[in-house]
PDB file of N, CA and C in Angstrom:
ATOM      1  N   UNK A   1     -21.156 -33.325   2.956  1.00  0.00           N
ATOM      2  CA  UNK A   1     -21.637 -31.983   3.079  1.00  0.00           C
ATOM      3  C   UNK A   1     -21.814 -31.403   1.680  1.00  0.00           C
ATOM      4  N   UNK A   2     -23.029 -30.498   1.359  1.00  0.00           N
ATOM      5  CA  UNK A   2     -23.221 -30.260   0.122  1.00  0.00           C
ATOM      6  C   UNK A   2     -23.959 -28.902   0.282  1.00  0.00           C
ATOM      7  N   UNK A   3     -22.936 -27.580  -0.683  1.00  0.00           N
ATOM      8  CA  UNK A   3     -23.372 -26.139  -0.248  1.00  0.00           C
ATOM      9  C   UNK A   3     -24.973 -26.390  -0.905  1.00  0.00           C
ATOM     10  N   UNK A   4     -26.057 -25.926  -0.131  1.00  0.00           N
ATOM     11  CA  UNK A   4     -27.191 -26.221  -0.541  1.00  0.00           C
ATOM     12  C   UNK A   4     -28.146 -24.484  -1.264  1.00  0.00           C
ATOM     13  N   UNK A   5     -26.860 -23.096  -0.259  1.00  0.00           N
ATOM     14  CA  UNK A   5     -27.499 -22.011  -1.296  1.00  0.00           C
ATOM     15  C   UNK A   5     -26.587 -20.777  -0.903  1.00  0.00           C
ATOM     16  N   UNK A   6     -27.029 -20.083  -1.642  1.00  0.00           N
ATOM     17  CA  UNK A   6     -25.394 -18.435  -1.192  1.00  0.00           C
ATOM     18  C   UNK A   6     -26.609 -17.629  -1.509  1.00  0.00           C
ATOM     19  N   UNK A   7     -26.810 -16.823   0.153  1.00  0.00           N
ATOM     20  CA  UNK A   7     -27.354 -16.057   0.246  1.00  0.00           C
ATOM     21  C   UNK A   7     -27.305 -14.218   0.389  1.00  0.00           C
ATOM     22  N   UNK A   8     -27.461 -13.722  -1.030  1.00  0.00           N
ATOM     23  CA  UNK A   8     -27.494 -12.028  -0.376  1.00  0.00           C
ATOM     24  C   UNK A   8     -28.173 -11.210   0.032  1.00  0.00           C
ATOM     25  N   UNK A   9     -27.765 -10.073   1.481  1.00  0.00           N
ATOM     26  CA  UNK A   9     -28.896  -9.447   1.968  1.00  0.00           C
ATOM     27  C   UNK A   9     -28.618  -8.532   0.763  1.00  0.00           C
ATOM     28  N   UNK A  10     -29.728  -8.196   0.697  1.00  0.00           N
ATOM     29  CA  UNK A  10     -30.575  -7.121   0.057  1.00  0.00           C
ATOM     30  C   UNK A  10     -31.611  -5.965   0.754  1.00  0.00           C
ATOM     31  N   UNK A  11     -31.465  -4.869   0.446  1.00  0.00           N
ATOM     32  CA  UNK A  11     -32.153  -3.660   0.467  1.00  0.00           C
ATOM     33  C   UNK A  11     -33.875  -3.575  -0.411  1.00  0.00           C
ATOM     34  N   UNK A  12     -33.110  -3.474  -1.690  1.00  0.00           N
ATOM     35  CA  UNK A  12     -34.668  -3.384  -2.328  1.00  0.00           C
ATOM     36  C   UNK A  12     -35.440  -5.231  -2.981  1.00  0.00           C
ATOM     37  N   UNK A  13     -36.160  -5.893  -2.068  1.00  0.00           N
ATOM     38  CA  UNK A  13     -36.551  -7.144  -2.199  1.00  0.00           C
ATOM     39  C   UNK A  13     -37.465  -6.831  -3.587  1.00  0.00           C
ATOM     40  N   UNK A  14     -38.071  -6.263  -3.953  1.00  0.00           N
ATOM     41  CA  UNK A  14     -38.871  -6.323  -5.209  1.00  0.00           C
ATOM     42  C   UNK A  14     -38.010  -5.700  -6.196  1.00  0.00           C
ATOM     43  N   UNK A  15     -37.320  -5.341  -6.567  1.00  0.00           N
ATOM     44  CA  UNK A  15     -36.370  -4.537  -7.667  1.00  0.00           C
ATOM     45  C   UNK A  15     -35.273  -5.999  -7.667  1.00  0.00           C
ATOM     46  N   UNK A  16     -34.576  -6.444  -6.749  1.00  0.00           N
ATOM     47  CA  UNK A  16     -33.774  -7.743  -6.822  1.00  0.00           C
ATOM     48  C   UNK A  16     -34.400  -8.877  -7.451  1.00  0.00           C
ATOM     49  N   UNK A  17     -35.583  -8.908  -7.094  1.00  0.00           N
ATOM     50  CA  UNK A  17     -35.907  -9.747  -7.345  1.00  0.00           C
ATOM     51  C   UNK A  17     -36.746  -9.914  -9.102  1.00  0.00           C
ATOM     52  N   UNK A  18     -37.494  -8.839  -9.362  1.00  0.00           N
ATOM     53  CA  UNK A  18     -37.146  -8.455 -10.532  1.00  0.00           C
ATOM     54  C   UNK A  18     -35.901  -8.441 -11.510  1.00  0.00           C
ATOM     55  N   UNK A  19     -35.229  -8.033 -11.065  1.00  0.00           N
ATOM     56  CA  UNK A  19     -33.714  -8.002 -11.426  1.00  0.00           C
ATOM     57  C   UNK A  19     -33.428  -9.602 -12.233  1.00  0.00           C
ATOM     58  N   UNK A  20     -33.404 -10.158 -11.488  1.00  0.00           N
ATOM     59  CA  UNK A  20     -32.927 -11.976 -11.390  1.00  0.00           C
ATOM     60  C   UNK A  20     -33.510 -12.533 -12.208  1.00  0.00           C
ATOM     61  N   UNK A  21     -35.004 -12.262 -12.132  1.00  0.00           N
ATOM     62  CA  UNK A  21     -36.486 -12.978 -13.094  1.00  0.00           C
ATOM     63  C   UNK A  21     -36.227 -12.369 -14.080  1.00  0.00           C
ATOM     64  N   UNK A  22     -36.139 -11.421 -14.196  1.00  0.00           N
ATOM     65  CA  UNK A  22     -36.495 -10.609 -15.747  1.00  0.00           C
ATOM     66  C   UNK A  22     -35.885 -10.723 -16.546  1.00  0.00           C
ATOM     67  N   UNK A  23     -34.222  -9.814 -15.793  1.00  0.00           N
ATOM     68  CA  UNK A  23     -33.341  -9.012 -17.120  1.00  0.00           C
ATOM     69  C   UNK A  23     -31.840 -10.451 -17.095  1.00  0.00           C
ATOM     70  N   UNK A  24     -31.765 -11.263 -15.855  1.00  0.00           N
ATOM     71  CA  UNK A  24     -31.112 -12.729 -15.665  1.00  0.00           C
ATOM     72  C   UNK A  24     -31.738 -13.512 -16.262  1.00  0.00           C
ATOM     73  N   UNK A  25     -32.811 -13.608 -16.137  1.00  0.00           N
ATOM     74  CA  UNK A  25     -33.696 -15.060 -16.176  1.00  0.00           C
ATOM     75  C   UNK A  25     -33.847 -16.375 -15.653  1.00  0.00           C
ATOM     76  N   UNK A  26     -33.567 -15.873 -14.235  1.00  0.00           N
ATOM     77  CA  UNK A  26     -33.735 -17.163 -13.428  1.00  0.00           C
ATOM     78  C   UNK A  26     -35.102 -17.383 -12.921  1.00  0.00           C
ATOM     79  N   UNK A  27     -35.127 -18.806 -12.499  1.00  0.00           N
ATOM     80  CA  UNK A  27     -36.593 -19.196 -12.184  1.00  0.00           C
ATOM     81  C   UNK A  27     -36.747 -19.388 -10.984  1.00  0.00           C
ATOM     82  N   UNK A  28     -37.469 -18.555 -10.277  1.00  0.00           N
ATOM     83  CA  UNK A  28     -38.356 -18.479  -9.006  1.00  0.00           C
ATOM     84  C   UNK A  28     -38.684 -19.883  -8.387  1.00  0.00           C
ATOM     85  N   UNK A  29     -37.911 -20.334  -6.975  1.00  0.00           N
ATOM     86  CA  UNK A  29     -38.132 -21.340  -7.176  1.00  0.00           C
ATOM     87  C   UNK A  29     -39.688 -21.719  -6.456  1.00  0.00           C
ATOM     88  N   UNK A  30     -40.099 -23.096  -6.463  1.00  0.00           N
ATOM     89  CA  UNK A  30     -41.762 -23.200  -6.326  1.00  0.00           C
ATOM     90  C   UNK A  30     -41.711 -23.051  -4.910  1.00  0.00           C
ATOM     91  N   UNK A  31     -41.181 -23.618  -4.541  1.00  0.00           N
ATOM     92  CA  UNK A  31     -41.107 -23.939  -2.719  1.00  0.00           C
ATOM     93  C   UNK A  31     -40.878 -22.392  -1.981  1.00  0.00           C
ATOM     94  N   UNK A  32     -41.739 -21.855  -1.683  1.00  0.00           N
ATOM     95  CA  UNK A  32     -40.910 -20.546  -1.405  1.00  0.00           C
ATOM     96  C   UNK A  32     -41.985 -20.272   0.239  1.00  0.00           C
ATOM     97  N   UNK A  33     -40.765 -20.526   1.525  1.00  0.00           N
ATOM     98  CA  UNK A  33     -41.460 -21.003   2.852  1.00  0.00           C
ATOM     99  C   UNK A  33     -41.726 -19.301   3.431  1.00  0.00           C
ATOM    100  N   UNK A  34     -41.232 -18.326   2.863  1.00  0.00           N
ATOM    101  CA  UNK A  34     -41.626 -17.240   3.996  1.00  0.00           C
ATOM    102  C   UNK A  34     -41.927 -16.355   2.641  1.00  0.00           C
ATOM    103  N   UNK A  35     -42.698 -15.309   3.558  1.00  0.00           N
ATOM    104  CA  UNK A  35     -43.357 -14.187   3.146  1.00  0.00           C
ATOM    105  C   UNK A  35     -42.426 -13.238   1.682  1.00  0.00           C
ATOM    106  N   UNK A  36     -43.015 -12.777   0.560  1.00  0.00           N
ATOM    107  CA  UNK A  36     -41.970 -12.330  -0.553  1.00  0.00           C
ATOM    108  C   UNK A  36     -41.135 -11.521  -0.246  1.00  0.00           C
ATOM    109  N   UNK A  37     -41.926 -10.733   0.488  1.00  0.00           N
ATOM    110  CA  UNK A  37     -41.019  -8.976   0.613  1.00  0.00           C
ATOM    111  C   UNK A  37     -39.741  -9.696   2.028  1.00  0.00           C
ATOM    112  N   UNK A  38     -39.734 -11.175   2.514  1.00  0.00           N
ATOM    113  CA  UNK A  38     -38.524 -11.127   3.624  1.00  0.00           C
ATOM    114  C   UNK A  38     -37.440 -11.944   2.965  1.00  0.00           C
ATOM    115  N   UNK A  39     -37.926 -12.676   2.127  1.00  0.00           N
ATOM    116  CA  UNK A  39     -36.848 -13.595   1.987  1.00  0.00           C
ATOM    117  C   UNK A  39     -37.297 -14.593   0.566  1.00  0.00           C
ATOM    118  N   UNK A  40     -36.665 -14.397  -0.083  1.00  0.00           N
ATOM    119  CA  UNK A  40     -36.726 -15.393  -1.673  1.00  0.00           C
ATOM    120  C   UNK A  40     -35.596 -16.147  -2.216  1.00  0.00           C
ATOM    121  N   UNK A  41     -36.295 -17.622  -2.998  1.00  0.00           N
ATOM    122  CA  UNK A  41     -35.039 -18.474  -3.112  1.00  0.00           C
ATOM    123  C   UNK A  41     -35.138 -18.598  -4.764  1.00  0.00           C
ATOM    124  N   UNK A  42     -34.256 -18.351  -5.917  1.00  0.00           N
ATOM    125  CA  UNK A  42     -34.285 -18.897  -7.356  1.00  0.00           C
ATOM    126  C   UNK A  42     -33.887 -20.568  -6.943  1.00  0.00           C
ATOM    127  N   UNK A  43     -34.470 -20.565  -7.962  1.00  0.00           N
ATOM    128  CA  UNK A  43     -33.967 -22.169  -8.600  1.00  0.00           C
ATOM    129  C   UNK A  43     -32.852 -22.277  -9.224  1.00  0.00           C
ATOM    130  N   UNK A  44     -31.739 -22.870  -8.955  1.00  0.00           N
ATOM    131  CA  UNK A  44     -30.484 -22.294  -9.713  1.00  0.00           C
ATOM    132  C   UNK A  44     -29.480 -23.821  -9.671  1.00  0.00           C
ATOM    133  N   UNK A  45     -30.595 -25.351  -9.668  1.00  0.00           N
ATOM    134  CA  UNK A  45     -30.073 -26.150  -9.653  1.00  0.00           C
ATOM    135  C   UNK A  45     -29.512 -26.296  -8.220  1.00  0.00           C
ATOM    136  N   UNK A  46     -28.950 -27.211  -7.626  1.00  0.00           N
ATOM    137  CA  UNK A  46     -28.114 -28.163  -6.403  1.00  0.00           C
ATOM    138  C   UNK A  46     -28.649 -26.305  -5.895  1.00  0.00           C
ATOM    139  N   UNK A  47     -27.629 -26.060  -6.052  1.00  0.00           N
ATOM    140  CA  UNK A  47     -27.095 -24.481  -5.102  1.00  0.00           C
ATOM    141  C   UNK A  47     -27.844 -23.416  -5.564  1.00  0.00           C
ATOM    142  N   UNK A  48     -28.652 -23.037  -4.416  1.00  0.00           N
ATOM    143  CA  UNK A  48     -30.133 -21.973  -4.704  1.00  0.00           C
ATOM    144  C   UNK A  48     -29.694 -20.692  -4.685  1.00  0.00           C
ATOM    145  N   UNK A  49     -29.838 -19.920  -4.691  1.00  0.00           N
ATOM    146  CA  UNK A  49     -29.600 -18.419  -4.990  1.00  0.00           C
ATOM    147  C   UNK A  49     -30.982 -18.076  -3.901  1.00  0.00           C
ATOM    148  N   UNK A  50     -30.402 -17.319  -2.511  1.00  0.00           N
ATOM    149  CA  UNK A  50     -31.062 -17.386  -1.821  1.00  0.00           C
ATOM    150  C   UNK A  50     -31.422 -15.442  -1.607  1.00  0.00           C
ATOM    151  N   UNK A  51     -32.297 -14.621  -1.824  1.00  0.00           N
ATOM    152  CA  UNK A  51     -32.587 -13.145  -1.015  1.00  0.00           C
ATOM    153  C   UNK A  51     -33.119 -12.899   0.058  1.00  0.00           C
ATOM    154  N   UNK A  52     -32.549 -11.992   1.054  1.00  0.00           N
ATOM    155  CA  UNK A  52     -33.107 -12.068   2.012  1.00  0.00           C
ATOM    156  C   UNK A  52     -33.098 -10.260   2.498  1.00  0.00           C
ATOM    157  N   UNK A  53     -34.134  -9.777   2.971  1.00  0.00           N
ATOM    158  CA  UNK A  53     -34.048  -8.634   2.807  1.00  0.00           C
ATOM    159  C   UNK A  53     -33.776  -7.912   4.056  1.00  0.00           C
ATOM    160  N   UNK A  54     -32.652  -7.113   3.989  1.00  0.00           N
ATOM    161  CA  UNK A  54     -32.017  -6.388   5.399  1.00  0.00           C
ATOM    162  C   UNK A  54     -31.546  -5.061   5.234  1.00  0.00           C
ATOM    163  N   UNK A  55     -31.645  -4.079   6.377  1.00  0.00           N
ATOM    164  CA  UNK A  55     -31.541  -2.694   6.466  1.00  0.00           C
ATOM    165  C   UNK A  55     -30.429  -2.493   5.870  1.00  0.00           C
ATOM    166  N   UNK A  56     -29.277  -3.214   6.326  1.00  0.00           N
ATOM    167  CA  UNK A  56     -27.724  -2.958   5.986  1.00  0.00           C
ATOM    168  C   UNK A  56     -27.440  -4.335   4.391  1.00  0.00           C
ATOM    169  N   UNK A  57     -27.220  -4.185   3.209  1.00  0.00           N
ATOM    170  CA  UNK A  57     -26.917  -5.176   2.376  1.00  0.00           C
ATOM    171  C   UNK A  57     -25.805  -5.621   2.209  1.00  0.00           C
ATOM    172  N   UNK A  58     -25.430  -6.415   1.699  1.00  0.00           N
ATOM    173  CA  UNK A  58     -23.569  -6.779   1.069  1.00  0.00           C
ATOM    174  C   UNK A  58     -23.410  -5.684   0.657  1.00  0.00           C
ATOM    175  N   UNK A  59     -23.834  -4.892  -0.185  1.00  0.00           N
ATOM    176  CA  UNK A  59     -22.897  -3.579  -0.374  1.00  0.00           C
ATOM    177  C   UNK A  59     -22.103  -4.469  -1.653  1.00  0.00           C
ATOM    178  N   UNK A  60     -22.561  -5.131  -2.701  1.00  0.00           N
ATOM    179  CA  UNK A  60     -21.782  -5.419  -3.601  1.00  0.00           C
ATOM    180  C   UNK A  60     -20.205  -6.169  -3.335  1.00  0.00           C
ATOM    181  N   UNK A  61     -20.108  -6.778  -2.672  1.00  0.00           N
ATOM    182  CA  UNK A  61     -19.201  -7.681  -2.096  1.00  0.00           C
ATOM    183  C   UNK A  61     -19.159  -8.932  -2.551  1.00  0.00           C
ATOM    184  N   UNK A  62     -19.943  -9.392  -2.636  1.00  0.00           N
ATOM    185  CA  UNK A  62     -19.900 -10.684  -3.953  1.00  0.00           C
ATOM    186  C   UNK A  62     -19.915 -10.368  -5.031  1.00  0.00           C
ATOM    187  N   UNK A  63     -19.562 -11.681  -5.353  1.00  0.00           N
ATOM    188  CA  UNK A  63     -19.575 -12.236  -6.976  1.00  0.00           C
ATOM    189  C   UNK A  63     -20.000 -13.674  -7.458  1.00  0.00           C
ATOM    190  N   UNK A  64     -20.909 -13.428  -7.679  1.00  0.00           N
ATOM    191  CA  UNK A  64     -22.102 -14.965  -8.345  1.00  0.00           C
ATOM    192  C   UNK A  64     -21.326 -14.897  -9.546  1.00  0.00           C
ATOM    193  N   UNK A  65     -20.976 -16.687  -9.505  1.00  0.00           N
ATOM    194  CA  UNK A  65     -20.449 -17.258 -11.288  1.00  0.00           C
ATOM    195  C   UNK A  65     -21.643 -18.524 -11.395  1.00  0.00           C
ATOM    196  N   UNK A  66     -21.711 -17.733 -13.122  1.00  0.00           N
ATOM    197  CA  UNK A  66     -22.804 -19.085 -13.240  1.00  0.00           C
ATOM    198  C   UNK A  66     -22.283 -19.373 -14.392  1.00  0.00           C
ATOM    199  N   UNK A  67     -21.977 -21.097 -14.789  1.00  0.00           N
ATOM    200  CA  UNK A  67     -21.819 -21.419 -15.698  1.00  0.00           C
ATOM    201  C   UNK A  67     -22.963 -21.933 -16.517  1.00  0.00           C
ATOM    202  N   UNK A  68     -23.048 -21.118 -17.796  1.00  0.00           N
ATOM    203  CA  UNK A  68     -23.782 -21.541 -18.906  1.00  0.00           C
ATOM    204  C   UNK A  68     -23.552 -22.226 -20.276  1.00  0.00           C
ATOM    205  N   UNK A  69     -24.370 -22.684 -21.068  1.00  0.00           N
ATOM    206  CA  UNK A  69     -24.107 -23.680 -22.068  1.00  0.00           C
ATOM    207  C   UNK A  69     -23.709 -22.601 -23.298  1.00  0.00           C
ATOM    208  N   UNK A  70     -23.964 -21.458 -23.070  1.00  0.00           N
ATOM    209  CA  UNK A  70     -23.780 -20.316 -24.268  1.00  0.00           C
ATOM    210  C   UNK A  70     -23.562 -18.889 -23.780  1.00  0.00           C
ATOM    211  N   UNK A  71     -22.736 -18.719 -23.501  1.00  0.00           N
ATOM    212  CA  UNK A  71     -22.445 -17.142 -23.098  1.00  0.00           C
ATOM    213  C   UNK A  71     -23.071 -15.937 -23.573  1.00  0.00           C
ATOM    214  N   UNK A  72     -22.761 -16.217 -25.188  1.00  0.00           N
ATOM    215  CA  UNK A  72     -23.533 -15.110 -26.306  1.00  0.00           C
ATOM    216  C   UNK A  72     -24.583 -15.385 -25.631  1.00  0.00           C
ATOM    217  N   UNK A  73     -25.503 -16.178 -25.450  1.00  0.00           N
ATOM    218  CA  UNK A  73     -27.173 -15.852 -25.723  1.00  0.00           C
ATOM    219  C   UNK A  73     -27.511 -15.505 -24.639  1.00  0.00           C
ATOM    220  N   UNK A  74     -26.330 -15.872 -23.546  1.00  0.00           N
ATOM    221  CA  UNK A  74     -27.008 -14.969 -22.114  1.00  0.00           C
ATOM    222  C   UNK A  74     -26.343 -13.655 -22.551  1.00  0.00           C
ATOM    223  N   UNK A  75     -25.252 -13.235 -22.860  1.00  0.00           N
ATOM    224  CA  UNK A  75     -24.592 -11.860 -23.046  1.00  0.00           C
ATOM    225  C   UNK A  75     -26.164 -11.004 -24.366  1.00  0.00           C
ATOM    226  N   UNK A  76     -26.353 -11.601 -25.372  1.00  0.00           N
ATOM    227  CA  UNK A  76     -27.621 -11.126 -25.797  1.00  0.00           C
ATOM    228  C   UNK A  76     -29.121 -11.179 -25.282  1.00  0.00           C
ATOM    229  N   UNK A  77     -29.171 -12.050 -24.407  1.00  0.00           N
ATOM    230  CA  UNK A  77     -30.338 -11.472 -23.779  1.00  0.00           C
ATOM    231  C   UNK A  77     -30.288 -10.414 -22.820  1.00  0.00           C
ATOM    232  N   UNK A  78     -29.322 -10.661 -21.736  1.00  0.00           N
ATOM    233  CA  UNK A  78     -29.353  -9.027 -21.145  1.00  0.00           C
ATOM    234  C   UNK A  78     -29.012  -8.227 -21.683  1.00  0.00           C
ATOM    235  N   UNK A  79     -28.396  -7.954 -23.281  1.00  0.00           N
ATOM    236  CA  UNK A  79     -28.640  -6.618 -23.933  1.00  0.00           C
ATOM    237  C   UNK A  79     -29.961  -6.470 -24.521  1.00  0.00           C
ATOM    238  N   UNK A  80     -30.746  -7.530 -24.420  1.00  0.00           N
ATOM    239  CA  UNK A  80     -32.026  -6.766 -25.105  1.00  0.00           C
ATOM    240  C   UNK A  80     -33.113  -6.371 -23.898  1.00  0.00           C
ATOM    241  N   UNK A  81     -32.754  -6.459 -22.616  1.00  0.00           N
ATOM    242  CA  UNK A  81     -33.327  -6.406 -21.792  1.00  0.00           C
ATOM    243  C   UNK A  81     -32.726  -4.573 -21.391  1.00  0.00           C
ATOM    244  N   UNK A  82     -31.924  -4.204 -22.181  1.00  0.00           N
ATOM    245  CA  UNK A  82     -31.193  -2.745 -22.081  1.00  0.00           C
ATOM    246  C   UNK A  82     -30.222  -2.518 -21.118  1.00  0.00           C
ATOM    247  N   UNK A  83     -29.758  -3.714 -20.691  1.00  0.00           N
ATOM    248  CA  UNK A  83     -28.213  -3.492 -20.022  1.00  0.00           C
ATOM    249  C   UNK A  83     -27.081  -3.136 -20.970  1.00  0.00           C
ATOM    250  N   UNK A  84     -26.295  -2.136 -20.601  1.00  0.00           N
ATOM    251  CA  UNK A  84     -25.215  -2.271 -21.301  1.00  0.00           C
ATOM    252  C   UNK A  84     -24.308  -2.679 -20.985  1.00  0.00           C
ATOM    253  N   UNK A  85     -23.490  -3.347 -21.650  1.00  0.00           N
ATOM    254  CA  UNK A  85     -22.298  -4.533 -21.646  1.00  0.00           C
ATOM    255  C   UNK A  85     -21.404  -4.544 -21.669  1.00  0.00           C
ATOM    256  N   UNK A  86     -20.026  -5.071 -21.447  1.00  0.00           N
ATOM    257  CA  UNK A  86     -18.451  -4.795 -22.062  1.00  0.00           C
ATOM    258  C   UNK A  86     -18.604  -6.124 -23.105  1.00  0.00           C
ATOM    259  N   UNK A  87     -17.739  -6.124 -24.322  1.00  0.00           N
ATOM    260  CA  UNK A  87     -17.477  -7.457 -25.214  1.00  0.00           C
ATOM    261  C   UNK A  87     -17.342  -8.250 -24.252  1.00  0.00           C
ATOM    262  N   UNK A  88     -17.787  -9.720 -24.705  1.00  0.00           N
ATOM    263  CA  UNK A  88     -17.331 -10.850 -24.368  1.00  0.00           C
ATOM    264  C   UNK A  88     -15.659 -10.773 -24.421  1.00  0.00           C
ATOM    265  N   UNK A  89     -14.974 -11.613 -23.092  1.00  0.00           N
ATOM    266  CA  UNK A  89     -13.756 -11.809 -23.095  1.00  0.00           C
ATOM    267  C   UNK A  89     -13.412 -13.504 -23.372  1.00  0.00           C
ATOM    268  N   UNK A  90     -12.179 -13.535 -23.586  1.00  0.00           N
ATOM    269  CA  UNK A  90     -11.804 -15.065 -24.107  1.00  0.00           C
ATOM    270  C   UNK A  90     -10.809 -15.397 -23.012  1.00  0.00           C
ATOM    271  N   UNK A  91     -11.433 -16.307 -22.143  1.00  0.00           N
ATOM    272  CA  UNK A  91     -10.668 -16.774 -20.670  1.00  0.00           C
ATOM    273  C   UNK A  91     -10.090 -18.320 -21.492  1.00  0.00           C
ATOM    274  N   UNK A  92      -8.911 -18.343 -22.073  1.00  0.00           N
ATOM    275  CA  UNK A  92      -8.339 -19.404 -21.917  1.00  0.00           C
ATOM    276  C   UNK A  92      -9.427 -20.430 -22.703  1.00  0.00           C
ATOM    277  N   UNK A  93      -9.909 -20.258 -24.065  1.00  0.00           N
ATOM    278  CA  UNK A  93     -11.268 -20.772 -24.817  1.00  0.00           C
ATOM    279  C   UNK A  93     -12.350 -20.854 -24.491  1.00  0.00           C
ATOM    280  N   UNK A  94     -12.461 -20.287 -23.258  1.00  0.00           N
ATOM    281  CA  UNK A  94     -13.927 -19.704 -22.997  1.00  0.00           C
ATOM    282  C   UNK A  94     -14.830 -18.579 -22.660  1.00  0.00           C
ATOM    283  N   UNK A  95     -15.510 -18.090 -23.168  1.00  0.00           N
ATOM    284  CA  UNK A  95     -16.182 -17.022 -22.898  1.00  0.00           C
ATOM    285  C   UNK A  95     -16.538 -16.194 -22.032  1.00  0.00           C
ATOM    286  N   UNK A  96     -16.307 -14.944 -21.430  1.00  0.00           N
ATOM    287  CA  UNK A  96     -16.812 -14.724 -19.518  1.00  0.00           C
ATOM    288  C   UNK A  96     -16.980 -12.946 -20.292  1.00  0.00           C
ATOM    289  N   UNK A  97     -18.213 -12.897 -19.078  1.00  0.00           N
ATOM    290  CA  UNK A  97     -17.959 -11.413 -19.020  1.00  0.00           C
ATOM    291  C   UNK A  97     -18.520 -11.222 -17.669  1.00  0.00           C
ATOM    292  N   UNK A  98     -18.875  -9.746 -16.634  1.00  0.00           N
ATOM    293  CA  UNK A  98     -19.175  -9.516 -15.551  1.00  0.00           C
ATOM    294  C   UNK A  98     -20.247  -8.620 -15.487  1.00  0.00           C
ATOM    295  N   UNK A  99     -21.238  -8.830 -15.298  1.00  0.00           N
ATOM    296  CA  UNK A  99     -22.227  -7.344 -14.660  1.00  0.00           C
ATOM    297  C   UNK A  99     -22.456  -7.105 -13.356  1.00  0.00           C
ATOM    298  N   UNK A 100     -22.999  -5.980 -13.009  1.00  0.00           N
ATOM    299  CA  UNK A 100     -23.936  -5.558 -11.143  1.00  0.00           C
ATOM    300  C   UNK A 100     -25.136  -5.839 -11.093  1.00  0.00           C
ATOM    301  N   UNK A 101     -25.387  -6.696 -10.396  1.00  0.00           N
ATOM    302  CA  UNK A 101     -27.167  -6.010  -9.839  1.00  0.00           C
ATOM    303  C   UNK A 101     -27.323  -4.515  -9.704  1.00  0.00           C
ATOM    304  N   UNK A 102     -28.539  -4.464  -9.158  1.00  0.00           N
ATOM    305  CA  UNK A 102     -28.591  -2.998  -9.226  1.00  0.00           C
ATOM    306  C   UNK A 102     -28.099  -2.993  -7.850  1.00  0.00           C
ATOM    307  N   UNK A 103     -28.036  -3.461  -6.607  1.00  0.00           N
ATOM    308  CA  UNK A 103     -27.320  -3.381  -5.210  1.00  0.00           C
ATOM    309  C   UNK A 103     -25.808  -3.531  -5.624  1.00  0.00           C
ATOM    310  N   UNK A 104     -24.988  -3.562  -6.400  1.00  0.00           N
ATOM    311  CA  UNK A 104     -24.078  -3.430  -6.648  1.00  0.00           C
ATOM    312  C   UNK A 104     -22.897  -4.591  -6.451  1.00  0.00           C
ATOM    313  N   UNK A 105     -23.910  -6.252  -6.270  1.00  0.00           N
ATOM    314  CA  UNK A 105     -23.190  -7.263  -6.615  1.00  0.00           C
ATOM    315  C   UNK A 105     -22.617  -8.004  -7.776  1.00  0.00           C
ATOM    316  N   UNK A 106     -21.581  -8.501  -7.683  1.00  0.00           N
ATOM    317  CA  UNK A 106     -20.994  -8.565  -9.400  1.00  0.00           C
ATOM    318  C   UNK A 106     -21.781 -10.264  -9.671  1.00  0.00           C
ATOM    319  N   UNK A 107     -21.494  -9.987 -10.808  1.00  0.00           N
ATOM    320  CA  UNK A 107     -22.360 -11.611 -11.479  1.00  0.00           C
ATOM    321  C   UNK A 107     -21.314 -11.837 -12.619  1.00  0.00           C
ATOM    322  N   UNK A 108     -20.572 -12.960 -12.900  1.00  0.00           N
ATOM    323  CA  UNK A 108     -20.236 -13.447 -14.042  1.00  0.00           C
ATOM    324  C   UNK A 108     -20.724 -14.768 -14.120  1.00  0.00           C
ATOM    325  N   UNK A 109     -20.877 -14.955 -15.780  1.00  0.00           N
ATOM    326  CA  UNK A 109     -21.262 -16.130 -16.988  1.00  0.00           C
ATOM    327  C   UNK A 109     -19.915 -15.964 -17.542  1.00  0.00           C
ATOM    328  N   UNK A 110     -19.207 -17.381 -17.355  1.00  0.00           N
ATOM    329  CA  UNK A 110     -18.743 -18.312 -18.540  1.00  0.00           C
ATOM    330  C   UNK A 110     -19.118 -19.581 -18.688  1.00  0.00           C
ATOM    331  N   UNK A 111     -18.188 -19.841 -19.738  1.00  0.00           N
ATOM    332  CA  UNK A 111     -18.790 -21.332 -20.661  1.00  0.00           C
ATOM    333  C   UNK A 111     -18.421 -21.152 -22.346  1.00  0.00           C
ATOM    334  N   UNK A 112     -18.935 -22.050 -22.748  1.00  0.00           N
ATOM    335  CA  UNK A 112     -18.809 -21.759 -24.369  1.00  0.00           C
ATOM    336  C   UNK A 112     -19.248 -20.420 -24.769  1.00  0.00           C
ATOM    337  N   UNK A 113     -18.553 -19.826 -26.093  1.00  0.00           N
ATOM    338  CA  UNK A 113     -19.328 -19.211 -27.028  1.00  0.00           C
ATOM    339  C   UNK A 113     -20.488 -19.245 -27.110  1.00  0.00           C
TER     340      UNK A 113
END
């Protein structure tokens, strides 16, 4: 058995999804079987990052961890994208910090410096 994607409902499908592409930088994945505004999948390797858009959302109840090869350069790209940030923290020699979507799900990156 192999988790194949973790899916959140979502409220605003074009602002999320913006969200992810833009100021994240994840990649849209190609295969994409239903209509934009119902349901969208990133490419996020093995385990997809799945949106799906519903009246009622998580309500910020998760928390997506993605491990990256460089923390800083994801922690500096979403500041130049005009998020503001807390410092990088030092988890035991590695790097982590946490942000929201704008639906109010948490996201952390660790990994190296």
């Amino acid at each position: 058995m192999e988790l194949s994607g973790i899916m959140l409902f979502v409220k605003d499908m074009k602002g999320i999804i913006a969200f992810y592409r833009d100021v994240i930088g994840l990649t849209p994945d190609e295969d994409q079987p239903f209509p934009e505004h119902r349901f969208f999948r990133f490419d996020t390797g093995t385990c997809k990052l799945l949106l799906h858009s519903a009246s009622k959302p998580n309500e910020g109840r998760q928390k997506l961890v993605f491990e990256v090869e460089s923390v800083s350069a994801v922690h500096q790209h979403i500041r130049s994208k005009g998020k503001r940030l807390r410092k990088l923290e030092n988890n035991d020699g590695h790097a982590i910090f946490d942000i929201r979507d704008p639906e109010g799900n948490r996201i952390q990156f660790y990994g190296n410096y």
